[in-house]
C-alpha atoms as a PDB file:
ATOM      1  CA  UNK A   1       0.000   0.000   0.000  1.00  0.00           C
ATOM      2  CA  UNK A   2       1.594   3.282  -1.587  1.00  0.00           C
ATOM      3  CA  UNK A   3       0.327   5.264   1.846  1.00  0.00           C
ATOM      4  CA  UNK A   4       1.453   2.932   4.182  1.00  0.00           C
ATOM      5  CA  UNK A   5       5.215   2.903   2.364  1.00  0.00           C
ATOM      6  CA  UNK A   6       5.722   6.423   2.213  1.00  0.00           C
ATOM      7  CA  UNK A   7       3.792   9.382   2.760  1.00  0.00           C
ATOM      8  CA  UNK A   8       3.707  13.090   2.548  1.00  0.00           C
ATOM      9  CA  UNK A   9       0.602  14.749   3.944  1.00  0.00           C
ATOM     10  CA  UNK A  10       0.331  15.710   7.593  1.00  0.00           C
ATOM     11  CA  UNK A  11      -3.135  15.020   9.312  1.00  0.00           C
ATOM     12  CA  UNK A  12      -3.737  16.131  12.655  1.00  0.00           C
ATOM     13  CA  UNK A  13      -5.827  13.368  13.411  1.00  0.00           C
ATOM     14  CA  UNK A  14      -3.481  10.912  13.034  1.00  0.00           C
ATOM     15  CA  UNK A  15      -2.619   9.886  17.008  1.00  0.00           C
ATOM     16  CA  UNK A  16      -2.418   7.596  19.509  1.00  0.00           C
ATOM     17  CA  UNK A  17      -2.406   5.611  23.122  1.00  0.00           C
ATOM     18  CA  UNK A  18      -0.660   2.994  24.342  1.00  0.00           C
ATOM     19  CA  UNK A  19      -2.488   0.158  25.961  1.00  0.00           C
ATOM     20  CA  UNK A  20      -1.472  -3.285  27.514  1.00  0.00           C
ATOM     21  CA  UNK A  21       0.737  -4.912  25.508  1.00  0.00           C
ATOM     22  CA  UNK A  22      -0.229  -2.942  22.338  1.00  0.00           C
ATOM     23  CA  UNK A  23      -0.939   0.612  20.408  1.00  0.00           C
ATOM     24  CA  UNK A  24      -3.998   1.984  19.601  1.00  0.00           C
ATOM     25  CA  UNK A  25      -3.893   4.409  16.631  1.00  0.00           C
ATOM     26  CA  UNK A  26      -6.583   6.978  15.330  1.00  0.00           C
ATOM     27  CA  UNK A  27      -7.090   8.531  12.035  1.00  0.00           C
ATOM     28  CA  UNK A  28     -10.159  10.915  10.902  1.00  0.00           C
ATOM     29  CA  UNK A  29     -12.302   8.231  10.297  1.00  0.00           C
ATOM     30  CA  UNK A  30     -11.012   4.753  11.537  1.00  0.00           C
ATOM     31  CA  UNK A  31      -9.252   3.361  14.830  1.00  0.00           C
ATOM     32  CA  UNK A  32      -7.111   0.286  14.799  1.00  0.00           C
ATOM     33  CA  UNK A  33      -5.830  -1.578  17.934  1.00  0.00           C
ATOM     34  CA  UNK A  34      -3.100  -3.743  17.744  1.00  0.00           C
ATOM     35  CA  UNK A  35      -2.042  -6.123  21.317  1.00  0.00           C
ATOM     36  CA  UNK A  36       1.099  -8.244  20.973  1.00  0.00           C
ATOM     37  CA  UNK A  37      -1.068 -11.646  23.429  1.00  0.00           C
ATOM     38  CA  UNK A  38       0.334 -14.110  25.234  1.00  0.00           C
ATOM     39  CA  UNK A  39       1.630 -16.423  22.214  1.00  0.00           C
ATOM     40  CA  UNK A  40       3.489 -13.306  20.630  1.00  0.00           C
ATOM     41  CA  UNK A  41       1.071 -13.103  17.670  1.00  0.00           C
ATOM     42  CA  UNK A  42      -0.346  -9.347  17.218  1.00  0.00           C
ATOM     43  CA  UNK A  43      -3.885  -9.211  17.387  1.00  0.00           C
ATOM     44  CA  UNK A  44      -6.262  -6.766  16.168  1.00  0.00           C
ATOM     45  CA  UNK A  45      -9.756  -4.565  15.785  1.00  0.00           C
ATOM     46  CA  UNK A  46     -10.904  -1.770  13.841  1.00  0.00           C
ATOM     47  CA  UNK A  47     -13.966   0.408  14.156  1.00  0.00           C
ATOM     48  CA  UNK A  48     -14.683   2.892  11.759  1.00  0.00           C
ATOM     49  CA  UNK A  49     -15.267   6.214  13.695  1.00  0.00           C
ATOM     50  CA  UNK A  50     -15.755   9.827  12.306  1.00  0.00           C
ATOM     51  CA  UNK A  51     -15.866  12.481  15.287  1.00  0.00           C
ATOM     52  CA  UNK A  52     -19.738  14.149  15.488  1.00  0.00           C
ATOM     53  CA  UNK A  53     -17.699  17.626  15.118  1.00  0.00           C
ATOM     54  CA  UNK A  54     -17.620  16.686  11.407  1.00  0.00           C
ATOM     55  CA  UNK A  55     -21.416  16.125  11.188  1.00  0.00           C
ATOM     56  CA  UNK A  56     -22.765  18.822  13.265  1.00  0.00           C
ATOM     57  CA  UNK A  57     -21.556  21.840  12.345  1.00  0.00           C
ATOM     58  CA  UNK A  58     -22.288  23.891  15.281  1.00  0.00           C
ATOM     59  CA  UNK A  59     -20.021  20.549  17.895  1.00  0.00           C
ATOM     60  CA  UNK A  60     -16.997  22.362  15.321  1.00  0.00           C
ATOM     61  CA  UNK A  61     -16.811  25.695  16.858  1.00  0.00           C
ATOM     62  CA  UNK A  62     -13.835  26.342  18.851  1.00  0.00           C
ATOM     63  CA  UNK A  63     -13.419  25.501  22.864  1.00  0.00           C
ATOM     64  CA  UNK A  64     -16.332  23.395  21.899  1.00  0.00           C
ATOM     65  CA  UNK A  65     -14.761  20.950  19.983  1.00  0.00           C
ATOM     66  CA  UNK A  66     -12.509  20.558  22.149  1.00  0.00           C
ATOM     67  CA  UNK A  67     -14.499  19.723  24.418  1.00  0.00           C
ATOM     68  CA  UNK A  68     -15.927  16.755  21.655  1.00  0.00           C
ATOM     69  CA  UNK A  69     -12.844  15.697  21.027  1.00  0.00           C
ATOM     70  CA  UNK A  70     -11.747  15.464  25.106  1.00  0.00           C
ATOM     71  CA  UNK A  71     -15.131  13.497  25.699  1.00  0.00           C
ATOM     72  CA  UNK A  72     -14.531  10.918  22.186  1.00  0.00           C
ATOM     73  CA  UNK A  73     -10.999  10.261  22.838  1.00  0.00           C
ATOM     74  CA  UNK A  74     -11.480   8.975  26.380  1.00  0.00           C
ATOM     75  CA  UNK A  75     -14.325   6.782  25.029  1.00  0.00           C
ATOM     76  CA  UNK A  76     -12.235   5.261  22.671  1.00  0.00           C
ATOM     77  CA  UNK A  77      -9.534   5.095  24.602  1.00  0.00           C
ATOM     78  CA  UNK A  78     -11.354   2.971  27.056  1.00  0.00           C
ATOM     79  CA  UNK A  79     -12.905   0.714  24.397  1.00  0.00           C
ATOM     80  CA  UNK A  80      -8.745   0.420  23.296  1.00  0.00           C
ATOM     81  CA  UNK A  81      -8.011  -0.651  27.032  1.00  0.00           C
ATOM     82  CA  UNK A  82     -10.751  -2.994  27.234  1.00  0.00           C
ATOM     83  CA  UNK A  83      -9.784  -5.055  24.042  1.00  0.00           C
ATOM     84  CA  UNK A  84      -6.156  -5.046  25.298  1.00  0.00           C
ATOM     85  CA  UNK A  85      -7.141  -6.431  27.987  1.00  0.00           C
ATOM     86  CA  UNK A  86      -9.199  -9.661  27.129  1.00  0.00           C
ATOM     87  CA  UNK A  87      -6.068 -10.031  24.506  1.00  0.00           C
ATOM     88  CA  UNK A  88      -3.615  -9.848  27.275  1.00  0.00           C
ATOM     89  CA  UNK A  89      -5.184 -12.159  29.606  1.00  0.00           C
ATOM     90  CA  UNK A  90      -6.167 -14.715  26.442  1.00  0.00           C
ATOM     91  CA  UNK A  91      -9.600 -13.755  26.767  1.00  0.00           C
ATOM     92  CA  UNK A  92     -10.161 -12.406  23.222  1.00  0.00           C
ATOM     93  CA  UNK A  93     -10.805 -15.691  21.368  1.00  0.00           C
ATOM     94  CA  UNK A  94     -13.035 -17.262  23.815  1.00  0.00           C
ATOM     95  CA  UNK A  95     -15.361 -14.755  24.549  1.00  0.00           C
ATOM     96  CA  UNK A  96     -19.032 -15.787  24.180  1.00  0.00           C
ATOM     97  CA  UNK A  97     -21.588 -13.541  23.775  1.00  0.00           C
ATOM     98  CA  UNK A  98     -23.147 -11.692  27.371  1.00  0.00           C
ATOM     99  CA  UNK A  99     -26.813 -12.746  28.523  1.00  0.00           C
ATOM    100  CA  UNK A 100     -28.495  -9.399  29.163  1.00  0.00           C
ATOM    101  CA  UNK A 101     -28.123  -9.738  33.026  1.00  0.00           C
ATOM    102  CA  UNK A 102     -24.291 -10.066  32.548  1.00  0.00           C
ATOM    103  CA  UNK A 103     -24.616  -7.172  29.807  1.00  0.00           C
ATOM    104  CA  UNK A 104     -25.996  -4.709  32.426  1.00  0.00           C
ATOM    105  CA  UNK A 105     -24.000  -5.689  35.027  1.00  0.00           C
ATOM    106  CA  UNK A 106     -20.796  -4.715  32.735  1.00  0.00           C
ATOM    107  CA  UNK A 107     -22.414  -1.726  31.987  1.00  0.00           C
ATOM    108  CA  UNK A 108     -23.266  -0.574  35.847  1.00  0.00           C
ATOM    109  CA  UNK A 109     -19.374  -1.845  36.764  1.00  0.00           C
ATOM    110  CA  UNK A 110     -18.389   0.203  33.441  1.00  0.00           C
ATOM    111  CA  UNK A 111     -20.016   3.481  34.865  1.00  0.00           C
ATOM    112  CA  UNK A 112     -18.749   2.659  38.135  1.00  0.00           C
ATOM    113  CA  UNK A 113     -15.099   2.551  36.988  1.00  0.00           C
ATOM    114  CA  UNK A 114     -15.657   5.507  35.401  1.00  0.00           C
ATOM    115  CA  UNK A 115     -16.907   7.746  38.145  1.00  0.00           C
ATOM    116  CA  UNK A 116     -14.473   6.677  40.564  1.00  0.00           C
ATOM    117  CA  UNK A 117     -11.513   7.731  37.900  1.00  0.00           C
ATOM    118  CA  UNK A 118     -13.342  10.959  37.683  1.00  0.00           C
ATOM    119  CA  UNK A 119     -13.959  11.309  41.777  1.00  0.00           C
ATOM    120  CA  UNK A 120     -10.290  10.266  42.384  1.00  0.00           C
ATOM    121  CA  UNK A 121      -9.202  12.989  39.352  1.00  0.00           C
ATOM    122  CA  UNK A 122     -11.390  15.474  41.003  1.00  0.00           C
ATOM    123  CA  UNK A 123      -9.657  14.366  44.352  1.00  0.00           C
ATOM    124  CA  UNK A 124      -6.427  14.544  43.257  1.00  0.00           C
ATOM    125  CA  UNK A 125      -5.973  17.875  40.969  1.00  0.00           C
ATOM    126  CA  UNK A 126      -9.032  19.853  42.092  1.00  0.00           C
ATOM    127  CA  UNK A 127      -9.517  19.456  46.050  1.00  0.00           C
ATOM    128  CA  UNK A 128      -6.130  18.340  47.420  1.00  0.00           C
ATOM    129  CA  UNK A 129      -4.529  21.488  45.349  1.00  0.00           C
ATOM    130  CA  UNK A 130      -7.139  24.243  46.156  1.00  0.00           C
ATOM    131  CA  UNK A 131      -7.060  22.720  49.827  1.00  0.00           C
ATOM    132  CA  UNK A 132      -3.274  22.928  50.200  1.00  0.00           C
ATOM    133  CA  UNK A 133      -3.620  26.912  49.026  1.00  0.00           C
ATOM    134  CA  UNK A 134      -6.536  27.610  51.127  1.00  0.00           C
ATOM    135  CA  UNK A 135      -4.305  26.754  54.079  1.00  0.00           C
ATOM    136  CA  UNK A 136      -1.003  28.876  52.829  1.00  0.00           C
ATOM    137  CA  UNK A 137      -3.352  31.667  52.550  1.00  0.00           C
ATOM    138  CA  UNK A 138      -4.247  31.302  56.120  1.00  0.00           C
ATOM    139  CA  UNK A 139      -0.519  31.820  57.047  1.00  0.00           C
ATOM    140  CA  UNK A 140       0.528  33.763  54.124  1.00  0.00           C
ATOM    141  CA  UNK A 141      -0.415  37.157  54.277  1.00  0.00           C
ATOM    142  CA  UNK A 142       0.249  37.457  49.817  1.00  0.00           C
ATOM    143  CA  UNK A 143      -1.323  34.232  48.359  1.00  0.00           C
ATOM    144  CA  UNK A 144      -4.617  35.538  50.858  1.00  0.00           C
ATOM    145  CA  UNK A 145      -4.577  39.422  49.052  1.00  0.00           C
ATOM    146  CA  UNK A 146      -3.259  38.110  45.860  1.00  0.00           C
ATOM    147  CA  UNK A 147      -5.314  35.957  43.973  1.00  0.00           C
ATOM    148  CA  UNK A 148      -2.942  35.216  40.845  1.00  0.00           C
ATOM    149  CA  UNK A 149      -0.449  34.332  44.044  1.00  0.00           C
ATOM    150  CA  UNK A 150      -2.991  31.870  45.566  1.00  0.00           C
ATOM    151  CA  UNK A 151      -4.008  30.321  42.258  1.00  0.00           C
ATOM    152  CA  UNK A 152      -0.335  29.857  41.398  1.00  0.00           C
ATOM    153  CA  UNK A 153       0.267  27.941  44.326  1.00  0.00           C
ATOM    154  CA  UNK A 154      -2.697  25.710  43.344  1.00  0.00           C
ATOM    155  CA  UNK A 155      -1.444  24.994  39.878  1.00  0.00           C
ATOM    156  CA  UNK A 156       2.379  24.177  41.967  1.00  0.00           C
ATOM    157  CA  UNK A 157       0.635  22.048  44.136  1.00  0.00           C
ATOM    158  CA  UNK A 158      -1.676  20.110  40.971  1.00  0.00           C
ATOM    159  CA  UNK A 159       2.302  19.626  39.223  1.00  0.00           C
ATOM    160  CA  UNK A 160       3.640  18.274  42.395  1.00  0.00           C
ATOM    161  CA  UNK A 161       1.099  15.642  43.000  1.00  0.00           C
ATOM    162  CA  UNK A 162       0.386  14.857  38.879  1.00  0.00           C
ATOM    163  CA  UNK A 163       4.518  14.361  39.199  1.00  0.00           C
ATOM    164  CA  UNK A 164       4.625  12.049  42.282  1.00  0.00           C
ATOM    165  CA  UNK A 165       1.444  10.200  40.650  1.00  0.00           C
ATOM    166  CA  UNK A 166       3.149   9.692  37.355  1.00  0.00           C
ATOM    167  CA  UNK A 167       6.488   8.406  39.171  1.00  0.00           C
ATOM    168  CA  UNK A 168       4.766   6.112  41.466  1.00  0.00           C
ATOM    169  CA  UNK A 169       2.589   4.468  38.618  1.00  0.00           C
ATOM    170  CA  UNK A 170       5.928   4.226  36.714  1.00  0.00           C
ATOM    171  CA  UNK A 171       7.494   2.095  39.640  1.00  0.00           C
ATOM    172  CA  UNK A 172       5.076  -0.893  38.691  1.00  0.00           C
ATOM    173  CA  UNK A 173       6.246  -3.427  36.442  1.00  0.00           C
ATOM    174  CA  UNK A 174       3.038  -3.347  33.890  1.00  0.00           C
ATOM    175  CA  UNK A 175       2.906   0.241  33.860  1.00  0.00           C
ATOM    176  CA  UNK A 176       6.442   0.297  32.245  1.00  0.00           C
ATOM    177  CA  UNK A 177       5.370  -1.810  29.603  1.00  0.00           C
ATOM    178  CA  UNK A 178       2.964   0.482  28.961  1.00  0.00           C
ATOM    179  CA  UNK A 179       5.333   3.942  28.581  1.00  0.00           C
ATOM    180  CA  UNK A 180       7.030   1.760  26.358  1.00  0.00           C
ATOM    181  CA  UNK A 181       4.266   1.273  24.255  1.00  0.00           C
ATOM    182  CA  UNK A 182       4.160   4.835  24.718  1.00  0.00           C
ATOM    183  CA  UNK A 183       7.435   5.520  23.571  1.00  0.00           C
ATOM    184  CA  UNK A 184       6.824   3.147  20.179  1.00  0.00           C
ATOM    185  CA  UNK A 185       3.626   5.325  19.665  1.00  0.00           C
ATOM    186  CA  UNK A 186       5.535   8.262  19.530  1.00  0.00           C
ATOM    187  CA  UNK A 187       8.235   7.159  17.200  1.00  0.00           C
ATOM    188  CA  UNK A 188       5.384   5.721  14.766  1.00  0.00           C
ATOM    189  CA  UNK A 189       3.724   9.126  14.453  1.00  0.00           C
ATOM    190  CA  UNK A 190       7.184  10.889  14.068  1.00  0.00           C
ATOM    191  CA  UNK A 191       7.785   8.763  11.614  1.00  0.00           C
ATOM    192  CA  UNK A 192       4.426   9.323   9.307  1.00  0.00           C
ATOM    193  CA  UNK A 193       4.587  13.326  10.014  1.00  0.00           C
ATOM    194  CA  UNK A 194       8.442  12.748   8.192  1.00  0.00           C
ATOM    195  CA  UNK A 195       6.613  11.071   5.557  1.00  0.00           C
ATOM    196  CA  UNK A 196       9.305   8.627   5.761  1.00  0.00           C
ATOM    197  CA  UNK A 197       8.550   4.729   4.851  1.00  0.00           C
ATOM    198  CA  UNK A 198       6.664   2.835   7.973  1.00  0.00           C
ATOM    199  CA  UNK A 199       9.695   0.303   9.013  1.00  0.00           C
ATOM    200  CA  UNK A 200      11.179  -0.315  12.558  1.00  0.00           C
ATOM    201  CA  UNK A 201      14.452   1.010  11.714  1.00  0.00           C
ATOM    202  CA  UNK A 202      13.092   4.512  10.767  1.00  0.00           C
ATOM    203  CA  UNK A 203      11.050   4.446  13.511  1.00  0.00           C
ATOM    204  CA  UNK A 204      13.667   3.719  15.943  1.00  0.00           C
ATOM    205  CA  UNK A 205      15.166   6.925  15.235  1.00  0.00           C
ATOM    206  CA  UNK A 206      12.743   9.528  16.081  1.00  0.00           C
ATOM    207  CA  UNK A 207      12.142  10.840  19.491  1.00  0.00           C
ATOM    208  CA  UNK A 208       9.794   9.070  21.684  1.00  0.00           C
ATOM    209  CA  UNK A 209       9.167  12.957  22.618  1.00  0.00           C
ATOM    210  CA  UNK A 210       5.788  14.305  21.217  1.00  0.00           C
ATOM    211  CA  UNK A 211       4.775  17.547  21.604  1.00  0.00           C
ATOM    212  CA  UNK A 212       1.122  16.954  20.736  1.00  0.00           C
ATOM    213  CA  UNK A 213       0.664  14.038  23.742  1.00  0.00           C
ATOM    214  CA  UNK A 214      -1.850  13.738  26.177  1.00  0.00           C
ATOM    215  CA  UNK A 215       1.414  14.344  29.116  1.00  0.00           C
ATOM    216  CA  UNK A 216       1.900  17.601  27.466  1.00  0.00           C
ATOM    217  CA  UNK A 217      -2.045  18.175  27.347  1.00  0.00           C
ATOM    218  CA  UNK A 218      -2.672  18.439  30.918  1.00  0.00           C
ATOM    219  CA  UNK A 219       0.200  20.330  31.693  1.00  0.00           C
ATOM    220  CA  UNK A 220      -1.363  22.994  29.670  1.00  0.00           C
ATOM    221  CA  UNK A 221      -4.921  22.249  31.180  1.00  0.00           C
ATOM    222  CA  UNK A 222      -2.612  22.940  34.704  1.00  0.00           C
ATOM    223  CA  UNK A 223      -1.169  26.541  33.256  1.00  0.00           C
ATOM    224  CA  UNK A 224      -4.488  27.537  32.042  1.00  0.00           C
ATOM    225  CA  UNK A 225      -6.466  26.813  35.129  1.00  0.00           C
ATOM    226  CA  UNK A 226      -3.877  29.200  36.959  1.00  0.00           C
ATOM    227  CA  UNK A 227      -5.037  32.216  33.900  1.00  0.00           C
ATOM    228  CA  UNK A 228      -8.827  31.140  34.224  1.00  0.00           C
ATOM    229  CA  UNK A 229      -9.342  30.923  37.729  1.00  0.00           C
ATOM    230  CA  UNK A 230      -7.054  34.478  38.307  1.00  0.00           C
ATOM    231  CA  UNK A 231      -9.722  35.978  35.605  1.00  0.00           C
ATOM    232  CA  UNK A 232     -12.595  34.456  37.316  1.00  0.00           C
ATOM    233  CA  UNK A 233     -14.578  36.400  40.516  1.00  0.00           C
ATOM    234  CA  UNK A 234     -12.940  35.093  43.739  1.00  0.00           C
ATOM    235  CA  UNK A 235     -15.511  33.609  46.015  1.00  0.00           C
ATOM    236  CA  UNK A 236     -15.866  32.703  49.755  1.00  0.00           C
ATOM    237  CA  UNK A 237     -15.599  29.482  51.392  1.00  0.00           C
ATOM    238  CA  UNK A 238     -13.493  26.147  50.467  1.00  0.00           C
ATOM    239  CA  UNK A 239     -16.679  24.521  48.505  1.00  0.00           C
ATOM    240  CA  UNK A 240     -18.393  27.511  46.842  1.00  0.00           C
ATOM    241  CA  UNK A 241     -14.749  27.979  45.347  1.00  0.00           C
ATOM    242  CA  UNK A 242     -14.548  24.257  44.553  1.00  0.00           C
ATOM    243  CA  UNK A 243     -17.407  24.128  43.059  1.00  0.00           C
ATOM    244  CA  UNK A 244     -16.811  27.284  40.978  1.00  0.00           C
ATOM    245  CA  UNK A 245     -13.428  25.336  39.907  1.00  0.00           C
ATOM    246  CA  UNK A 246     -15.238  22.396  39.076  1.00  0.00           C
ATOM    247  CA  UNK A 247     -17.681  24.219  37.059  1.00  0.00           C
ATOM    248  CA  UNK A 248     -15.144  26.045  35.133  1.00  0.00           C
ATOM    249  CA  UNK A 249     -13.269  22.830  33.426  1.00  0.00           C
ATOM    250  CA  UNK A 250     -14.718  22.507  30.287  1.00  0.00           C
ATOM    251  CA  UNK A 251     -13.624  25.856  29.349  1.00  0.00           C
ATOM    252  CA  UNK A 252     -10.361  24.890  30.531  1.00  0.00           C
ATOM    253  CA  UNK A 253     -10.067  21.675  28.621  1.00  0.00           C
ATOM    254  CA  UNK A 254     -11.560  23.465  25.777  1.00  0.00           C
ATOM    255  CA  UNK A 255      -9.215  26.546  25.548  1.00  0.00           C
ATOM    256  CA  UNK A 256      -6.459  24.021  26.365  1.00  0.00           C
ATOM    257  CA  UNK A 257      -6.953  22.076  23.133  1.00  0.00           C
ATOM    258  CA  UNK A 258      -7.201  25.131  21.301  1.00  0.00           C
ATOM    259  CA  UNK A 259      -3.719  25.864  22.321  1.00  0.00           C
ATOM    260  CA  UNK A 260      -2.385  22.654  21.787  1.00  0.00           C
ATOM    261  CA  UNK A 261      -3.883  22.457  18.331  1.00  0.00           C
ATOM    262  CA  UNK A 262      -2.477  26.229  17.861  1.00  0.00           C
ATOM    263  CA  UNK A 263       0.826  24.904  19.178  1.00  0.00           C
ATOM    264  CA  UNK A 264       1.420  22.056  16.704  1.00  0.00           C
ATOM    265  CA  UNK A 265       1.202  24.805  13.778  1.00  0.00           C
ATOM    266  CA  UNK A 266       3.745  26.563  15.212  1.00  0.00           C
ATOM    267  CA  UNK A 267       6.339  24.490  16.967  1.00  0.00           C
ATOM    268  CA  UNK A 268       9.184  26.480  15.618  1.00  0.00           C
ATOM    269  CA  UNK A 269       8.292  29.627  17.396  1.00  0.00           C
ATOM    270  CA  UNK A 270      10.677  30.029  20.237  1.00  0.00           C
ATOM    271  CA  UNK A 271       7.029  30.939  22.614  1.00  0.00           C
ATOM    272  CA  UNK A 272       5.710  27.494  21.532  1.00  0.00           C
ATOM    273  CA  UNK A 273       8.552  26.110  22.098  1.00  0.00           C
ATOM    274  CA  UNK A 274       9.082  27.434  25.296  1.00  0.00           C
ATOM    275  CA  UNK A 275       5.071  26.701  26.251  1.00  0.00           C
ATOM    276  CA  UNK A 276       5.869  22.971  25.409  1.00  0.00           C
ATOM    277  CA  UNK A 277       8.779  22.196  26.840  1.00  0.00           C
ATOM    278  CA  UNK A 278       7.419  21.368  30.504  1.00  0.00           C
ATOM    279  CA  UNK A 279       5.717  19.042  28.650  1.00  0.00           C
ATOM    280  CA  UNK A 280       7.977  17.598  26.661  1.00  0.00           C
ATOM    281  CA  UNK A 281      10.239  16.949  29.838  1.00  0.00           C
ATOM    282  CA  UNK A 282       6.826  15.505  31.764  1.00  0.00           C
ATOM    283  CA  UNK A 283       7.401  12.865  28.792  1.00  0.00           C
ATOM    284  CA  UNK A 284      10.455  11.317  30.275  1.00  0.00           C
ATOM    285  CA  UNK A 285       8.112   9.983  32.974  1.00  0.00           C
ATOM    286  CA  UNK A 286       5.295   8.522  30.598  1.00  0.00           C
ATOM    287  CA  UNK A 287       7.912   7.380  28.021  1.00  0.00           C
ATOM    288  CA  UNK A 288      10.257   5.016  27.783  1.00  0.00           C
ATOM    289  CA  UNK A 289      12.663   3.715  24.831  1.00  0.00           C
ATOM    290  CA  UNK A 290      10.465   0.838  23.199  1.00  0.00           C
ATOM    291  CA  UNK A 291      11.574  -2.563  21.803  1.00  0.00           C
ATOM    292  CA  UNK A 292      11.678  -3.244  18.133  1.00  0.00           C
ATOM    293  CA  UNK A 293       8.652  -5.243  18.792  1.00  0.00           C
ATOM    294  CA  UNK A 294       6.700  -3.120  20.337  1.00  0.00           C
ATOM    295  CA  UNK A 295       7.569  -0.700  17.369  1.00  0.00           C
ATOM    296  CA  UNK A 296       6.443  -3.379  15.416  1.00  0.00           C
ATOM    297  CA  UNK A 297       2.771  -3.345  17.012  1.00  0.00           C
ATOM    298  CA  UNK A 298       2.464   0.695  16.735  1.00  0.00           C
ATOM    299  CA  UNK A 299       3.651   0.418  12.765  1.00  0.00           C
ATOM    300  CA  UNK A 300       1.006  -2.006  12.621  1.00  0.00           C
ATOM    301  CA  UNK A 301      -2.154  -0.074  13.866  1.00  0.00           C
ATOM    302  CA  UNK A 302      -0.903   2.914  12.357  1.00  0.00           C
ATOM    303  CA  UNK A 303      -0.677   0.850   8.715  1.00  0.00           C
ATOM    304  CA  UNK A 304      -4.274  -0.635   8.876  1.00  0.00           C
ATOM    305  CA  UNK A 305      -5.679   2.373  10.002  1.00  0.00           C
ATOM    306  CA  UNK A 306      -4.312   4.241   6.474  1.00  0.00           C
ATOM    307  CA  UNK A 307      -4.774   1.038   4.669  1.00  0.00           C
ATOM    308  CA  UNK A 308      -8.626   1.904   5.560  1.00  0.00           C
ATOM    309  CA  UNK A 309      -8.065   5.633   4.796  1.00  0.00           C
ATOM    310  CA  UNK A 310      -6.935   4.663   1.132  1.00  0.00           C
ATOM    311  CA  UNK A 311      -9.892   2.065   0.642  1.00  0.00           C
ATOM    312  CA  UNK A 312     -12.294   4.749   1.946  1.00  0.00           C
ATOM    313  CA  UNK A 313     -11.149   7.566  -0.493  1.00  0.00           C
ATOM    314  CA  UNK A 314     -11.005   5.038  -3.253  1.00  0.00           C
ATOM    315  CA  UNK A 315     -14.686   4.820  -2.590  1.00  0.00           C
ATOM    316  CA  UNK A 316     -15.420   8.623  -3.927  1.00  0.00           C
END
């Protein structure tokens, strides 16, 4: 396949996650997951999936489609997780289909997963930070009269705790595996945006630094919380503020992506650069220098997933 060989045009859409034991890859209208199971054969799914922003007109205004974008890549990102999953514990090939009690009951421990990981994120970079800065206020004459001081210590304490999260996670044995998949994900985009030919050794020479990743994302969600909150009315009382925090995310995740998208047009600008960089260095936590084999299984999703590109277009 021509495309899959050698290719010149940059899409924005083309990305990724790593997963257990495998890649998942994303182009505008297709998503391919590849898992290396137990036997060392690569596995694999595809769904065909064009983002609403592209039917709906209105879903493609800016901050909003952000905002789209935030709320579809986490739910394909969890479908990614779950087939990596079954594939990594052998499950894959002898699934049988769900009654419907066993159907709901996934469903209810699906949504329960999914609002504990938003409690615990809540819990983590929203209370804990805005706690820790209520309580240097009460000692510290400047972050209590300043409010750009007081929200700056909140954004220091959300990249202290996001840091000693990442490095604790990246203590555990599976988790490794994983920012090495990260790392092969990485080198496999580099590699297409070079519009150099899809093979492990060209891969193996980019950097496994990205400056469009998800690591780099939320340290600019972090920076622009500080500039939103600052702008917003200060309010009194620990939960009125909390709330008014809590309230306020989806214009920060949706201003955030703005800038990130802004940022990958202009990553030779020495602001950009500078903007990125954090993240870029936040990356030597969630990356790690993958395995030829684990290249092997990014090339592989990011192949199919232009392979379907090329058959779709071929269609019109």
């Amino acid at each position: 396949m021509k495309k899959t060989e050698k290719v010149g045009v940059i899409d924005f859409a083309i990305g990724g996650q790593a997963v257990l034991e495998g890649v998942m890859m994303r182009s505008p209208n297709f998503y391919t997951v590849s898992v290396r199971n137990p036997d060392g054969k690569i596995c694999c799914t595809q769904k065909k999936f064009r983002s609403i922003t592209k039917k709906v007109a209105i879903l493609s205004l800016p901050i909003l489609r952000g905002l789209i974008h935030l709320a579809e890549s986490m739910m394909i990102g969890f479908r990614a997780l779950s087939y990596s999953s079954d594939v990594f514990l052998g499950e894959e090939e002898k699934k049988v289909p769900r009654g419907r009690f066993l159907s709901v009951l996934y469903a209810v421990g699906t949504g329960l997963y999914v609002i504990f990981t938003f409690a615990f994120t809540i819990f983590l970079l929203k209370f804990l930070p805005l706690f820790v800065a209520e309580k240097v206020a009460e000692i510290w004459s400047v972050a209590a009269n300043y409010y750009i001081v007081f929200n700056a210590i909140d954004g220091l304490t959300k990249i202290i705790l996001f840091l000693g999260y990442l490095f604790l996670i990246s203590l555990l044995p599976d988790i490794k595996r994983v920012f090495e998949y990260h790392g092969a994900e990485h080198k496999v985009v580099f590699t297409y945006e070079k519009g150099l030919a899809l093979t492990v050794a060209n891969a193996r020479k980019q950097s496994r630094f990205h400056p469009r990743c998800g690591t780099s994302f939320i340290f600019i969600v972090i920076l622009m919380s500080v500039l939103v909150y600052t702008l917003l009315p200060s309010v009194d009382g620990f939960w009125p503020n909390l709330g008014q925090r809590i309230l306020a995310l989806p214009l920060i995740a949706g201003l955030s992506y703005e800038l990130l998208k802004l940022s990958a047009k202009f990553q030779s600008s020495l602001v950009v650069r500078a903007l990125i960089w954090p993240g870029l260095m936040l990356q030597r936590l969630t990356t790690r220098e993958p395995k030829d084999d684990q290249i092997e299984v990014a090339l592989n999703s990011l192949k199919k997933s232009l392979e379907s590109e090329e058959s779709l277009s071929a269609e019109f």
